[in-house]
PDB file of N, CA and C in Angstrom:
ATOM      1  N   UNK A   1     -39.943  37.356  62.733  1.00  0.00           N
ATOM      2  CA  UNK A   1     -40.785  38.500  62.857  1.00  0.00           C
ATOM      3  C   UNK A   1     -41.258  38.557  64.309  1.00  0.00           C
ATOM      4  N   UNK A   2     -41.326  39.820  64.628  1.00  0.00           N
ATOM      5  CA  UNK A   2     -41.915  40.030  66.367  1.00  0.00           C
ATOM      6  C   UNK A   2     -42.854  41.326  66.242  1.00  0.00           C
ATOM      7  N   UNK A   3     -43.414  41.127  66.811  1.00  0.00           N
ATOM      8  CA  UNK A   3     -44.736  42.673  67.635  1.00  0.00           C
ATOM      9  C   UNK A   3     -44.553  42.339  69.046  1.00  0.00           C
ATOM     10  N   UNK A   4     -44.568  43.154  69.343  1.00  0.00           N
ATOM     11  CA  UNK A   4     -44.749  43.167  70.779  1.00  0.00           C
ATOM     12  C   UNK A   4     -44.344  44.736  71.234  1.00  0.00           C
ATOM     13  N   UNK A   5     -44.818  45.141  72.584  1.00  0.00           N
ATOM     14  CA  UNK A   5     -44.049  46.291  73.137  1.00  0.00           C
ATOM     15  C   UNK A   5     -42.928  47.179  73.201  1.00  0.00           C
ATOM     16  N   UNK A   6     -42.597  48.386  73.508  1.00  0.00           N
ATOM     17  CA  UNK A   6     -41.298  49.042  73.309  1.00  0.00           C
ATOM     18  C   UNK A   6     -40.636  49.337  74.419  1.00  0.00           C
ATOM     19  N   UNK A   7     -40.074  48.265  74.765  1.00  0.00           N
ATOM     20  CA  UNK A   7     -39.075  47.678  75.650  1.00  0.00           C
ATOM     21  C   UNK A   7     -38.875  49.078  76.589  1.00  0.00           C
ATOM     22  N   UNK A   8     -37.767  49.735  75.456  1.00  0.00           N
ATOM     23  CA  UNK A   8     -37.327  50.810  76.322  1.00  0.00           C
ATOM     24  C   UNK A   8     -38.422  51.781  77.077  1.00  0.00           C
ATOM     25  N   UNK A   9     -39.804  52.017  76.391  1.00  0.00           N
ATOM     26  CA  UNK A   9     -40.684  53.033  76.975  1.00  0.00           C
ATOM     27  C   UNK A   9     -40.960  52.283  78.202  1.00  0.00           C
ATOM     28  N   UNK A  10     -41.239  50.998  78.310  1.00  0.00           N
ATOM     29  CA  UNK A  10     -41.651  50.239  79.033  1.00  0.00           C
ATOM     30  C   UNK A  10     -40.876  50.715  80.653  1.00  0.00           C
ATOM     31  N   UNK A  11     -39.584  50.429  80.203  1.00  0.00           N
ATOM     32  CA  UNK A  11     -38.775  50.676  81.508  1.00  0.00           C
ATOM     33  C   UNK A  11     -38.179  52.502  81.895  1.00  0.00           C
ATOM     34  N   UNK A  12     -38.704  52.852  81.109  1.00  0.00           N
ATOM     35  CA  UNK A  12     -39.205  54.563  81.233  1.00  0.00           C
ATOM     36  C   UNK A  12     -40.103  54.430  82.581  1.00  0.00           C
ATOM     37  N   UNK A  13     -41.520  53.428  82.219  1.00  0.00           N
ATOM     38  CA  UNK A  13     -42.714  53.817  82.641  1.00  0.00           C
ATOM     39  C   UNK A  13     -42.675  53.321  84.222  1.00  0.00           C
ATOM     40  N   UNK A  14     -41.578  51.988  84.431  1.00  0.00           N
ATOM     41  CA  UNK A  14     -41.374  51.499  85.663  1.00  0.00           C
ATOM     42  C   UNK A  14     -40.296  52.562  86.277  1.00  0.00           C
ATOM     43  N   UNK A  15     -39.492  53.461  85.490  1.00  0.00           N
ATOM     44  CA  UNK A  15     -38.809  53.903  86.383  1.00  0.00           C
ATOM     45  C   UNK A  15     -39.802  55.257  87.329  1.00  0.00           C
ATOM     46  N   UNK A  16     -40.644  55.743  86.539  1.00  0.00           N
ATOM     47  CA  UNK A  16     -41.567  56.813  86.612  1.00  0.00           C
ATOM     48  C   UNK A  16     -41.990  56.092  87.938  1.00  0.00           C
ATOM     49  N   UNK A  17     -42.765  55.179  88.138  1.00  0.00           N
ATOM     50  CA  UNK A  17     -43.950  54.009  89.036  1.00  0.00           C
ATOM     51  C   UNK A  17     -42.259  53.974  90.185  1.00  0.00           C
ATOM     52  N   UNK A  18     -41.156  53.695  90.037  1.00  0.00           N
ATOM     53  CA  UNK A  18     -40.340  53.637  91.504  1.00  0.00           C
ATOM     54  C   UNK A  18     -40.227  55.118  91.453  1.00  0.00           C
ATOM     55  N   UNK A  19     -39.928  56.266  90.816  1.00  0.00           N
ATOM     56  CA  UNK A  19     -39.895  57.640  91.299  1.00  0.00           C
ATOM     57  C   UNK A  19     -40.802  57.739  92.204  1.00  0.00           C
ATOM     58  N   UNK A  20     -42.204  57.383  92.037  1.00  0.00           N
ATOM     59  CA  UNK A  20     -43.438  57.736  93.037  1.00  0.00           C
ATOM     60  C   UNK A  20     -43.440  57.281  94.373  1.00  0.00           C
ATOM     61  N   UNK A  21     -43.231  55.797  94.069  1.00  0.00           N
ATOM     62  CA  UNK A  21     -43.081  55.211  95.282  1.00  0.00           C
ATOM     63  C   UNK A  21     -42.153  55.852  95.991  1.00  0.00           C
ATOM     64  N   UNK A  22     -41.105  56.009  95.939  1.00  0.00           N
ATOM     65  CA  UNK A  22     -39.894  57.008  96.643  1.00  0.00           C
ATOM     66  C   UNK A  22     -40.245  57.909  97.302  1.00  0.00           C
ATOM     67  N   UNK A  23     -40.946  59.028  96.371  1.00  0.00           N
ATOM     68  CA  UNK A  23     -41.756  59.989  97.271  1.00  0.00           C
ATOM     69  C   UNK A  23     -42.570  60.172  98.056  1.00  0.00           C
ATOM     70  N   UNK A  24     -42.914  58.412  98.233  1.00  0.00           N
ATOM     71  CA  UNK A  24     -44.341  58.516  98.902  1.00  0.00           C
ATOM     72  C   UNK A  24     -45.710  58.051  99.051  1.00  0.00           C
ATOM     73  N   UNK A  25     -45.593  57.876  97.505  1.00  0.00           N
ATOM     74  CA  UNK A  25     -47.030  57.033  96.903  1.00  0.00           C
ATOM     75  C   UNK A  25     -47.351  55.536  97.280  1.00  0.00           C
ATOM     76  N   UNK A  26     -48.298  55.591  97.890  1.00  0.00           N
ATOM     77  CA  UNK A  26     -48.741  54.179  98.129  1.00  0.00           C
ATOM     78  C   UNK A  26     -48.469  53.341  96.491  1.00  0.00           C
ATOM     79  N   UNK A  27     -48.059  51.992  96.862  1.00  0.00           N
ATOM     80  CA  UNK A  27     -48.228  51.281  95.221  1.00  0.00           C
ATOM     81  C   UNK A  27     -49.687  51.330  94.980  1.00  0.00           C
ATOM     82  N   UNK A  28     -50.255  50.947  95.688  1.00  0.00           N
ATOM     83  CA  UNK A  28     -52.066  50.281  95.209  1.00  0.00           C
ATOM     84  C   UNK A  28     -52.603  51.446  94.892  1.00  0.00           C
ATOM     85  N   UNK A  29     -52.359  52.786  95.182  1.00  0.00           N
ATOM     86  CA  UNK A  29     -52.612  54.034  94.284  1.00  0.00           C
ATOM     87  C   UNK A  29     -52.306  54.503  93.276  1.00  0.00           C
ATOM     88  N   UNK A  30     -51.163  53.474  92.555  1.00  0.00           N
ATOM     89  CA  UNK A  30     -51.041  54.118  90.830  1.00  0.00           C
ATOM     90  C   UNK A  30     -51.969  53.261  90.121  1.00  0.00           C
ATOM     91  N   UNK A  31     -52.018  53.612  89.099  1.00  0.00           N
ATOM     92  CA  UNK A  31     -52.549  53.218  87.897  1.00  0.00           C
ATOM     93  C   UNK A  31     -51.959  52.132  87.467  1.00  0.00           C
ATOM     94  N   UNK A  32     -52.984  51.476  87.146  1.00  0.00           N
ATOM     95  CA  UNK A  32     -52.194  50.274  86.260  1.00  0.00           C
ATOM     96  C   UNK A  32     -51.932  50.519  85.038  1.00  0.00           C
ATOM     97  N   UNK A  33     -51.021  50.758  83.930  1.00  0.00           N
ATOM     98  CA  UNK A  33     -51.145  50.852  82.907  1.00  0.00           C
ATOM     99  C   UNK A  33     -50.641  50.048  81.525  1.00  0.00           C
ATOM    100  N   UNK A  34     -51.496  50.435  80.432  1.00  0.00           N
ATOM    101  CA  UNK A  34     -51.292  49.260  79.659  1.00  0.00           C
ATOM    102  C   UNK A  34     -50.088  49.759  78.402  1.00  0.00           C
ATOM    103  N   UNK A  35     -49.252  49.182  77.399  1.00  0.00           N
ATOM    104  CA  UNK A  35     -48.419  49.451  76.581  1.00  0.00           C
ATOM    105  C   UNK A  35     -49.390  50.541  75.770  1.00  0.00           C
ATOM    106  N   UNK A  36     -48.427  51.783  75.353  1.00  0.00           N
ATOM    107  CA  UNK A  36     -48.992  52.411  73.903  1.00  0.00           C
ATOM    108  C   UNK A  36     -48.411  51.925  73.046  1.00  0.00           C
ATOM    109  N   UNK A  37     -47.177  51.517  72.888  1.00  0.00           N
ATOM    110  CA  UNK A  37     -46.430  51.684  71.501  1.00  0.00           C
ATOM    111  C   UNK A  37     -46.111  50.363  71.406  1.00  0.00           C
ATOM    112  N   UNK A  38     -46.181  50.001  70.256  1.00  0.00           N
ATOM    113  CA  UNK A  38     -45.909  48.260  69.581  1.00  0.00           C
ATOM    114  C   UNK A  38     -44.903  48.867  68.259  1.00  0.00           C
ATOM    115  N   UNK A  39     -43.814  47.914  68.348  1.00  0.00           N
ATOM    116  CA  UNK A  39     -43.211  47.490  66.995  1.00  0.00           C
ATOM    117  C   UNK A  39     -43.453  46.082  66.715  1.00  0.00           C
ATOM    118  N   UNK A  40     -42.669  46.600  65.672  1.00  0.00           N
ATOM    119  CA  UNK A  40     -42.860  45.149  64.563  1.00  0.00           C
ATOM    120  C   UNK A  40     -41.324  44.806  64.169  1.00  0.00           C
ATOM    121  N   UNK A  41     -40.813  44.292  64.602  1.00  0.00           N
ATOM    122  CA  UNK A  41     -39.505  43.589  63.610  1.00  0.00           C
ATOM    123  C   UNK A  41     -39.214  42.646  62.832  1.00  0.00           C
ATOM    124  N   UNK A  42     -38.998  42.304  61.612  1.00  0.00           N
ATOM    125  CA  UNK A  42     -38.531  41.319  61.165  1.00  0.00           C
ATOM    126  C   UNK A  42     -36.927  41.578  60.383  1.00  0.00           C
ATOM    127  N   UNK A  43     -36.389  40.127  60.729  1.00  0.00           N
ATOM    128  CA  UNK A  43     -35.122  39.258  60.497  1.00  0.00           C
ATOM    129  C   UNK A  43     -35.421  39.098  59.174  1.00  0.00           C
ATOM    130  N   UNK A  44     -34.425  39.718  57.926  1.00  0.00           N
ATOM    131  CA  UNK A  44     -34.744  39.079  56.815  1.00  0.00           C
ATOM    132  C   UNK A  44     -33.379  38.245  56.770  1.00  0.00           C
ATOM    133  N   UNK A  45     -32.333  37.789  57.395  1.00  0.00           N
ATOM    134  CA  UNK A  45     -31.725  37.078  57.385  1.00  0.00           C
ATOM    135  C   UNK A  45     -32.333  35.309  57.342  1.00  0.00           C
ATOM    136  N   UNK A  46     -33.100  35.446  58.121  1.00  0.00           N
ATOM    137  CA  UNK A  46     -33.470  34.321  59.071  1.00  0.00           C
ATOM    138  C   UNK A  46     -34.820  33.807  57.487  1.00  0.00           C
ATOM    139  N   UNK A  47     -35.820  35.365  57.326  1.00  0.00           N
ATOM    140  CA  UNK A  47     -36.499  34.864  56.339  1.00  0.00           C
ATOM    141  C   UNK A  47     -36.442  34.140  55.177  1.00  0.00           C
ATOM    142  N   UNK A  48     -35.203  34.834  54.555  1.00  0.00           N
ATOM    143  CA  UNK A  48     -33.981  34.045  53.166  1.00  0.00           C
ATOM    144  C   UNK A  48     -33.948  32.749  53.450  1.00  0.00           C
ATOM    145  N   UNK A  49     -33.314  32.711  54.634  1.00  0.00           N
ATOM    146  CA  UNK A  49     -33.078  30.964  55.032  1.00  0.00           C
ATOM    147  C   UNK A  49     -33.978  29.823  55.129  1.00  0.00           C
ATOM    148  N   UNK A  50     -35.562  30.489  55.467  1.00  0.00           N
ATOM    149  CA  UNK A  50     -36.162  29.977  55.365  1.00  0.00           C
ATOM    150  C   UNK A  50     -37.222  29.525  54.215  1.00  0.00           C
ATOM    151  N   UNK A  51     -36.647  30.200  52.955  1.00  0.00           N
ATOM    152  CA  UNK A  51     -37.172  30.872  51.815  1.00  0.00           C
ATOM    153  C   UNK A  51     -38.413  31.646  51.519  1.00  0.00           C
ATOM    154  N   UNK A  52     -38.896  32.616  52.509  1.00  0.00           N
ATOM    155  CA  UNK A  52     -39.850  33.842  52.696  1.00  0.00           C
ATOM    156  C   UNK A  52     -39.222  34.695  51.746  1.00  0.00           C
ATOM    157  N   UNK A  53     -40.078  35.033  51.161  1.00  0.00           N
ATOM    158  CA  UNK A  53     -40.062  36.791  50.402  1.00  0.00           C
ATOM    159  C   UNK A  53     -40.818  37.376  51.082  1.00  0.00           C
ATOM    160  N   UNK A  54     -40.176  38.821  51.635  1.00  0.00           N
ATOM    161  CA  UNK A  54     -41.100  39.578  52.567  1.00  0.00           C
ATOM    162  C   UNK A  54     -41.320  40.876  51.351  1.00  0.00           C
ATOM    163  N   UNK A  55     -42.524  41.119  51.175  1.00  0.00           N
ATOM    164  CA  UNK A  55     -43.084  42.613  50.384  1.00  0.00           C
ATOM    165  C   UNK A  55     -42.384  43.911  50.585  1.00  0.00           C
ATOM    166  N   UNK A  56     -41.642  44.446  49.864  1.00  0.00           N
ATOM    167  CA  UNK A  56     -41.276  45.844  50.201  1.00  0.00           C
ATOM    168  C   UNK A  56     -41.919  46.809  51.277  1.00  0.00           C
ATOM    169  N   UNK A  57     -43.376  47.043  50.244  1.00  0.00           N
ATOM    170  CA  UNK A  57     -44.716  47.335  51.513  1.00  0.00           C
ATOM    171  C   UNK A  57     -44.670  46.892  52.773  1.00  0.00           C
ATOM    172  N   UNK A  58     -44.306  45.945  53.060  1.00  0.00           N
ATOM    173  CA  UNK A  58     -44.564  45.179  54.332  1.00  0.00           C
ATOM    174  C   UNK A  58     -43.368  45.750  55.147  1.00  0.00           C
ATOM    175  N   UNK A  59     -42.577  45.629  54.279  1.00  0.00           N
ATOM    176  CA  UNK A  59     -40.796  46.191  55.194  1.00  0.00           C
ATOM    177  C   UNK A  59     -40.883  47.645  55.622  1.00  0.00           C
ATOM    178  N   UNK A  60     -41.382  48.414  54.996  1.00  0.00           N
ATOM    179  CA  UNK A  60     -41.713  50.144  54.604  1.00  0.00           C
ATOM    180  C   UNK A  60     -42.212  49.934  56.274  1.00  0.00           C
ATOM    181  N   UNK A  61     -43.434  49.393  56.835  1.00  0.00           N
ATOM    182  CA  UNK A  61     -44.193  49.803  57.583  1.00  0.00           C
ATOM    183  C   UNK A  61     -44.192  49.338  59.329  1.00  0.00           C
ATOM    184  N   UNK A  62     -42.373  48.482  59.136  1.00  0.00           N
ATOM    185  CA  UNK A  62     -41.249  47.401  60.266  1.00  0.00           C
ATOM    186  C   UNK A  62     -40.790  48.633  60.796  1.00  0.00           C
ATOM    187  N   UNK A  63     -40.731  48.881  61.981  1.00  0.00           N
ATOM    188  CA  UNK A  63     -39.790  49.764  63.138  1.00  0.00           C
ATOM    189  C   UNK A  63     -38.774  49.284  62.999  1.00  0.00           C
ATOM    190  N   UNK A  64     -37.962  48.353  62.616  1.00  0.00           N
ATOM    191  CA  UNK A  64     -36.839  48.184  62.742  1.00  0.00           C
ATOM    192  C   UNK A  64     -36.776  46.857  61.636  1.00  0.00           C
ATOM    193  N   UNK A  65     -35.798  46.336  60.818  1.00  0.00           N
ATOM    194  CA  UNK A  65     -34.933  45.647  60.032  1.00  0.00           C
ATOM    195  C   UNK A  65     -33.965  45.120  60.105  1.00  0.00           C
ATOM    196  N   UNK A  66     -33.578  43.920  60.988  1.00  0.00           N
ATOM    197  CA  UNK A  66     -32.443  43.100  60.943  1.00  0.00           C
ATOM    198  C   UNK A  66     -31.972  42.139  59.638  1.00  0.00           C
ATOM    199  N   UNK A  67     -30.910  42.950  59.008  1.00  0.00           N
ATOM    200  CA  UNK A  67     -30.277  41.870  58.024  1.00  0.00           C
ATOM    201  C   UNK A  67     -28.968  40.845  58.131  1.00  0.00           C
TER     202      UNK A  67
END
C-alpha cells in the first residue's frame, strides 16, 4: 500500500516553475508550493501473499489497484 503525491501533476508543476524561469522570473520569486492531490495504491498481489484481506470498501476508495 502507498499514499503519497501525484507524480505526474507534480512534474506538470516543475515544468510550469522552468517555463517561468525561461521567461524571466527570478527563482526566489515563485511560490513555493505544496502537493494537492494524494493517491492511495494498494498491491493486492503482494497483500494475498502476505495473508491480508483488504475490504471491498477500502478498495472502492484506492486510485489505482495493482493485481
Amino acid at each position: 500500500m502507498s499514499y503519497g503525491p501525484n507524480y505526474s501533476g507534480l512534474f506538470r508543476h516543475a515544468a510550469d516553475y522552468v517555463d517561468k524561469i525561461l521567461r524571466g522570473a527570478k527563482p526566489a520569486d515563485l511560490p513555493v508550493e505544496q502537493p494537492t492531490k494524494f493517491e492511495l495504491v494498494v498491491n493486492l498481489t503482494t497483500a494475498k501473499a502476505l495473508g491480508l484481506t483488504i475490504p471491498e470498501t477500502f478498495l472502492a476508495r484506492t486510485d489505482e489497484v495493482i493485481e
